[in-house]
C-alpha atoms as a PDB file:
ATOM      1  CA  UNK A   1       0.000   0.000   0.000  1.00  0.00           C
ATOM      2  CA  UNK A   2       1.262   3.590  -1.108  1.00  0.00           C
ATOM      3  CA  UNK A   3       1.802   5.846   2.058  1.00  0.00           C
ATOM      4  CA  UNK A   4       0.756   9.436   1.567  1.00  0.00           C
ATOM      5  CA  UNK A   5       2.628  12.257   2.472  1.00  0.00           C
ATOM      6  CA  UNK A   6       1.436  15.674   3.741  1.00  0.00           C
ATOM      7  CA  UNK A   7       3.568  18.427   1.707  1.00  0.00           C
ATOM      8  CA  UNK A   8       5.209  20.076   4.641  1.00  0.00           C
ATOM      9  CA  UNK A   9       4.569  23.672   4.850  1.00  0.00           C
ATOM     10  CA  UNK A  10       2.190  23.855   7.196  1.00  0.00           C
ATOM     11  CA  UNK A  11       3.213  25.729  10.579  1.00  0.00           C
ATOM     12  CA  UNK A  12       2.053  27.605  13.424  1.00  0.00           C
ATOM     13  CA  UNK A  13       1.597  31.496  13.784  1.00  0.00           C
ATOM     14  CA  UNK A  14       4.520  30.843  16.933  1.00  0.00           C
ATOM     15  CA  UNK A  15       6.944  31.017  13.679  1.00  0.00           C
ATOM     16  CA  UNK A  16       6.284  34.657  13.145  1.00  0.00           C
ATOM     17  CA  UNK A  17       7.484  36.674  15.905  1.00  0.00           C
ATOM     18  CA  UNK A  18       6.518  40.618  15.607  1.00  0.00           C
ATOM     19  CA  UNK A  19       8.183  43.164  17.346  1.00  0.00           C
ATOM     20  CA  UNK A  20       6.585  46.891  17.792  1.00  0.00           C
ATOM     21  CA  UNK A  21       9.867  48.837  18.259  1.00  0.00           C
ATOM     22  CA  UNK A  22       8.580  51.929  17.151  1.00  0.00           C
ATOM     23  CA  UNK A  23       9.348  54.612  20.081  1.00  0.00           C
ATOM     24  CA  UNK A  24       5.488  55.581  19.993  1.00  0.00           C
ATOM     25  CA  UNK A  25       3.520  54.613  17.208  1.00  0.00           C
ATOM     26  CA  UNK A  26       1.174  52.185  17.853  1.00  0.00           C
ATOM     27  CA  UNK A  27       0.120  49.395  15.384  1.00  0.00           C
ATOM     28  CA  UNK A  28      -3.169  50.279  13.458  1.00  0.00           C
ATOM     29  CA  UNK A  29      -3.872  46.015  12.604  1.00  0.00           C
ATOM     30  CA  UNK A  30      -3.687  43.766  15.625  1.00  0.00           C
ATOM     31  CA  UNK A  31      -0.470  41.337  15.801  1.00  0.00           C
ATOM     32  CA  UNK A  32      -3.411  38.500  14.639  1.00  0.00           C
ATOM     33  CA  UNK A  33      -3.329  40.799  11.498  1.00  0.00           C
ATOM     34  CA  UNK A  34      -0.142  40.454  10.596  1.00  0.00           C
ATOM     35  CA  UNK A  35       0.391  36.644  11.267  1.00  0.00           C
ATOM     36  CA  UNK A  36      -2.463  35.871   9.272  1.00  0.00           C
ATOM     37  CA  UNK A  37      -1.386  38.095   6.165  1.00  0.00           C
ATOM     38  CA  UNK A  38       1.990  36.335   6.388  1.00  0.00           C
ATOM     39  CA  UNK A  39       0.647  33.208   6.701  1.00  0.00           C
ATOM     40  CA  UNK A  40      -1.268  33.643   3.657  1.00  0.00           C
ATOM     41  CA  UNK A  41       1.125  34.549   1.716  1.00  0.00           C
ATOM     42  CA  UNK A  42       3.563  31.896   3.052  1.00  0.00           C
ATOM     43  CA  UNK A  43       0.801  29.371   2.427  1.00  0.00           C
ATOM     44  CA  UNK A  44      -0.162  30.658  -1.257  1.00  0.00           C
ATOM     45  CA  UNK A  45       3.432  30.791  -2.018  1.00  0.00           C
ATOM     46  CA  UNK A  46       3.717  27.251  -1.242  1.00  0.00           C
ATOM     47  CA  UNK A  47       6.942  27.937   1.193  1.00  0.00           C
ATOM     48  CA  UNK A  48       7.652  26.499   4.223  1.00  0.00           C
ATOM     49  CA  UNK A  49       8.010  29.193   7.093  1.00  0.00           C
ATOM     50  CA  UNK A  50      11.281  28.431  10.024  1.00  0.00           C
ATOM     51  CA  UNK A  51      11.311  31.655  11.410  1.00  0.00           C
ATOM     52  CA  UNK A  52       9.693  35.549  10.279  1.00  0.00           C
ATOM     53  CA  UNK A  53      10.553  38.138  12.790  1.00  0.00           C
ATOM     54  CA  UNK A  54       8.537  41.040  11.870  1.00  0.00           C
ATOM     55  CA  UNK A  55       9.561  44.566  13.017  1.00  0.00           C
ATOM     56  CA  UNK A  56       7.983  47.788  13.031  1.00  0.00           C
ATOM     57  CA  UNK A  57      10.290  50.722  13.891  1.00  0.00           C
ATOM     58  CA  UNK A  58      10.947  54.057  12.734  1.00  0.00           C
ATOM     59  CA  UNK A  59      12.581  56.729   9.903  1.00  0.00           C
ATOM     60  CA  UNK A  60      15.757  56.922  12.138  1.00  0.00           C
ATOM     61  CA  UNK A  61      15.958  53.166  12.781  1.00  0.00           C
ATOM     62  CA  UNK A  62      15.639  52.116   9.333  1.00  0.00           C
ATOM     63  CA  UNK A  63      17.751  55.012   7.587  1.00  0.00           C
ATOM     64  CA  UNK A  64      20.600  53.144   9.464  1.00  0.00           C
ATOM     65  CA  UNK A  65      19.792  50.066   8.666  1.00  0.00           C
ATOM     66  CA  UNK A  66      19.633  51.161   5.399  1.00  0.00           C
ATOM     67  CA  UNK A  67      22.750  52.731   5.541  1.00  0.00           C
ATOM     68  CA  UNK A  68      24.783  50.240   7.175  1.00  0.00           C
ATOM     69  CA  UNK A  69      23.620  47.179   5.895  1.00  0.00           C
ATOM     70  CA  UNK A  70      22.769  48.309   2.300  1.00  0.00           C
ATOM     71  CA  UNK A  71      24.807  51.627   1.586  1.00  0.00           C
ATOM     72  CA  UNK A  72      21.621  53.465   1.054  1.00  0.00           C
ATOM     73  CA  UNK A  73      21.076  56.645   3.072  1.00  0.00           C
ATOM     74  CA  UNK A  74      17.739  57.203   2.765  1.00  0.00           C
ATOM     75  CA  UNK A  75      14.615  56.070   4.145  1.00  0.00           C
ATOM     76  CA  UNK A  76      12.436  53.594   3.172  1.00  0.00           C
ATOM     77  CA  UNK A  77       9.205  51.416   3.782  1.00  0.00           C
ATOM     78  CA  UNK A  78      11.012  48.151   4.551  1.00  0.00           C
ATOM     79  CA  UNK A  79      13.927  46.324   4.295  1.00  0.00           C
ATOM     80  CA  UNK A  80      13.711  42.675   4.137  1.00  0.00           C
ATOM     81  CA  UNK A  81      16.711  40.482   5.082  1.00  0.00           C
ATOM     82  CA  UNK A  82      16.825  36.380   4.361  1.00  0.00           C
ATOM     83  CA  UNK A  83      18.714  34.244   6.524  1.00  0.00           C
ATOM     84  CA  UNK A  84      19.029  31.204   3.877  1.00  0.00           C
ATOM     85  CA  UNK A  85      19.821  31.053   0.350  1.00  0.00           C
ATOM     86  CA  UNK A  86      16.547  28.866  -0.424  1.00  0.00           C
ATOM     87  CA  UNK A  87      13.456  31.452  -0.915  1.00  0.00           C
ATOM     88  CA  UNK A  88      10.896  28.284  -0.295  1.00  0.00           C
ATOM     89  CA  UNK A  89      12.497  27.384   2.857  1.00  0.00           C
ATOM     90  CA  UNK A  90      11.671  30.736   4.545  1.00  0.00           C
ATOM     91  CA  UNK A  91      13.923  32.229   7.786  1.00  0.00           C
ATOM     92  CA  UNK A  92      14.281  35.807   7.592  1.00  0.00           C
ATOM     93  CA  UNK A  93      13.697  39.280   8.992  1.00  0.00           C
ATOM     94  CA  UNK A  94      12.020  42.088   7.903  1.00  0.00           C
ATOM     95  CA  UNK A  95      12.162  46.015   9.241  1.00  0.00           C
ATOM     96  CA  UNK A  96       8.999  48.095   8.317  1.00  0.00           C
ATOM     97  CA  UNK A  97       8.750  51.971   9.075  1.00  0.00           C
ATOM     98  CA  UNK A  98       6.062  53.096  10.620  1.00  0.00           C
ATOM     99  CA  UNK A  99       6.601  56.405   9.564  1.00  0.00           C
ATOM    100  CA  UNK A 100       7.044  56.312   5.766  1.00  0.00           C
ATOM    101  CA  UNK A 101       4.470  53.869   5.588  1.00  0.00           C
ATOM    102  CA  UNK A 102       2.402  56.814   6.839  1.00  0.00           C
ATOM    103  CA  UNK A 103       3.423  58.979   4.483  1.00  0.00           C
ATOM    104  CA  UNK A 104       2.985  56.886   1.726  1.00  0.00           C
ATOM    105  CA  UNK A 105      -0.762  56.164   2.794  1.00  0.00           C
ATOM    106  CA  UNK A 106      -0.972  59.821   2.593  1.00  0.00           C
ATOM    107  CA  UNK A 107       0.775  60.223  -1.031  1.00  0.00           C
ATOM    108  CA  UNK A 108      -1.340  57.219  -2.957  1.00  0.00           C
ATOM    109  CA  UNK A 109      -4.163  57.950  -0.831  1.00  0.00           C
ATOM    110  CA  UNK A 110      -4.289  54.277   0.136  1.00  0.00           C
ATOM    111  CA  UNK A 111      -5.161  54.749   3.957  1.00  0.00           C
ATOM    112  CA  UNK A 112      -2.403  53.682   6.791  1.00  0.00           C
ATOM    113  CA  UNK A 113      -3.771  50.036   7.444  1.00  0.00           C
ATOM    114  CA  UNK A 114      -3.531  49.095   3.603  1.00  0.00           C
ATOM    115  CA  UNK A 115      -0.246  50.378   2.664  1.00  0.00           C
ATOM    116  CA  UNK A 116       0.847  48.682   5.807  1.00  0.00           C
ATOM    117  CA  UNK A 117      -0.834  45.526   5.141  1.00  0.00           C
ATOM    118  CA  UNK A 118       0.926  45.769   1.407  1.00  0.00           C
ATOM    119  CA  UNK A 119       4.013  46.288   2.825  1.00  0.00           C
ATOM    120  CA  UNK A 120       3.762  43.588   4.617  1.00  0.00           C
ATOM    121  CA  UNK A 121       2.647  41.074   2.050  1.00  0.00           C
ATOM    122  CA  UNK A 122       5.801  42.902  -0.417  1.00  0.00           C
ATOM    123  CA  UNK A 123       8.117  41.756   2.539  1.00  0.00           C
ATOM    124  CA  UNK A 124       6.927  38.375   2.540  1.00  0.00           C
ATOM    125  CA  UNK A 125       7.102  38.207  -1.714  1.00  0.00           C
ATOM    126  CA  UNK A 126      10.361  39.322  -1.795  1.00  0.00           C
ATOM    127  CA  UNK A 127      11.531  36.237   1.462  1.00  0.00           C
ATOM    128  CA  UNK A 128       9.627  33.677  -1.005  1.00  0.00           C
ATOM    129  CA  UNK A 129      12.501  35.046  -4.270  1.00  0.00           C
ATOM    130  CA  UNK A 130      10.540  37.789  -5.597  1.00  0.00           C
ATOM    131  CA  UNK A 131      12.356  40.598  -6.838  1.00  0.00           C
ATOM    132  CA  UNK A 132      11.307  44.556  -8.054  1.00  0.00           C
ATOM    133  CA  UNK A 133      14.478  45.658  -9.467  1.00  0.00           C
ATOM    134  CA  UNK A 134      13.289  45.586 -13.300  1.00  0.00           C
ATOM    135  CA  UNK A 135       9.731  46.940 -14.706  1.00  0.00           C
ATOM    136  CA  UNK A 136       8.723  43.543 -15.297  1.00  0.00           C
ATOM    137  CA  UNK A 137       9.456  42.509 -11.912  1.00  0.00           C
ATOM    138  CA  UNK A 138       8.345  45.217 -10.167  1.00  0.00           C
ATOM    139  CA  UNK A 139       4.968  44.656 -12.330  1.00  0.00           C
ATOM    140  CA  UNK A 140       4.672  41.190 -10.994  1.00  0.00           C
ATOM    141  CA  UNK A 141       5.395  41.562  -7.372  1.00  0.00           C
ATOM    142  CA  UNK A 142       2.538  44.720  -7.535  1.00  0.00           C
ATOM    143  CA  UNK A 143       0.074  42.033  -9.056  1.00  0.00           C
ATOM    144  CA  UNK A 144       0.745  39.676  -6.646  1.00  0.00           C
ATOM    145  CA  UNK A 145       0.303  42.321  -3.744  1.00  0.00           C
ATOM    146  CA  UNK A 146      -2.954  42.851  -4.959  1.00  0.00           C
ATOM    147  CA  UNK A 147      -3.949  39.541  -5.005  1.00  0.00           C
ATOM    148  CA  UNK A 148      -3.000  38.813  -1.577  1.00  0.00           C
ATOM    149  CA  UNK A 149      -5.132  42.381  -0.235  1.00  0.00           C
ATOM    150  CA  UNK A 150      -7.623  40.971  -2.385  1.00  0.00           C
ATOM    151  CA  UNK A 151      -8.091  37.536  -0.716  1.00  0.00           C
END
């Protein structure tokens, strides 16, 4: 008799840890939020999730984040870092900023809890080996953003 076998990407919201280091924003989607919009896009991506820490900080923090770890000095919405060299077998970090997620809301005239959900979700595309450094790219990774909001 054949034995079936459970693909294994299935895993528990304890993977995802989320860290609110922003000195006093507060988070405008619950923690819950977050886990579940990584989770589906872990999940839809068919990836298997070790470890996500998610953190939200500020413009200073992530300027010199930016700056040290990239060479960019300038701010921006979020800088994702992966801690293995296989994009389906998912361990990374990512650093969203509160503040230019903000700002952003305010420039598309998105609203702060969507551009911070798609932020999120971009985070997660770019962990499971998306990139947005070409227009074709960057057109994918946008459709796929939508279709994660969407669902």
């Amino acid at each position: 008799m054949a034995r079936i076998t459970k693909k294994a990407h299935l895993f528990t919201n304890s993977n995802i840890l989320i860290n609110n280091l922003h000195p006093t924003k507060k988070l405008p989607i619950t923690n819950r939020s977050v886990k579940s919009l990584v989770s589906d896009v872990i999940r839809g991506e068919r990836c298997i999730l070790n470890d996500l820490t998610v953190n939200f900080v500020n413009d200073i923090q992530i300027r010199r984040l930016n700056k040290k770890y990239l060479k960019h000095d300038f701010f921006t919405d979020i800088i994702t870092f992966p801690y293995n060299s296989n994009p389906k077998n998912i361990e990374g970090e990512v650093f969203i900023s509160l503040d230019t997620v903000k700002k952003n809301a305010e420039i598309y005239s998105t609203g702060y809890k969507m551009e911070l959900k798609r932020v999120i979700i971009h985070g997660c595309l770019h962990l499971a080996g998306y990139n947005d450094k070409t227009n074709k790219e960057k057109e994918l990774i946008r459709t796929k953003e939508n279709f994660y909001l969407r669902n």
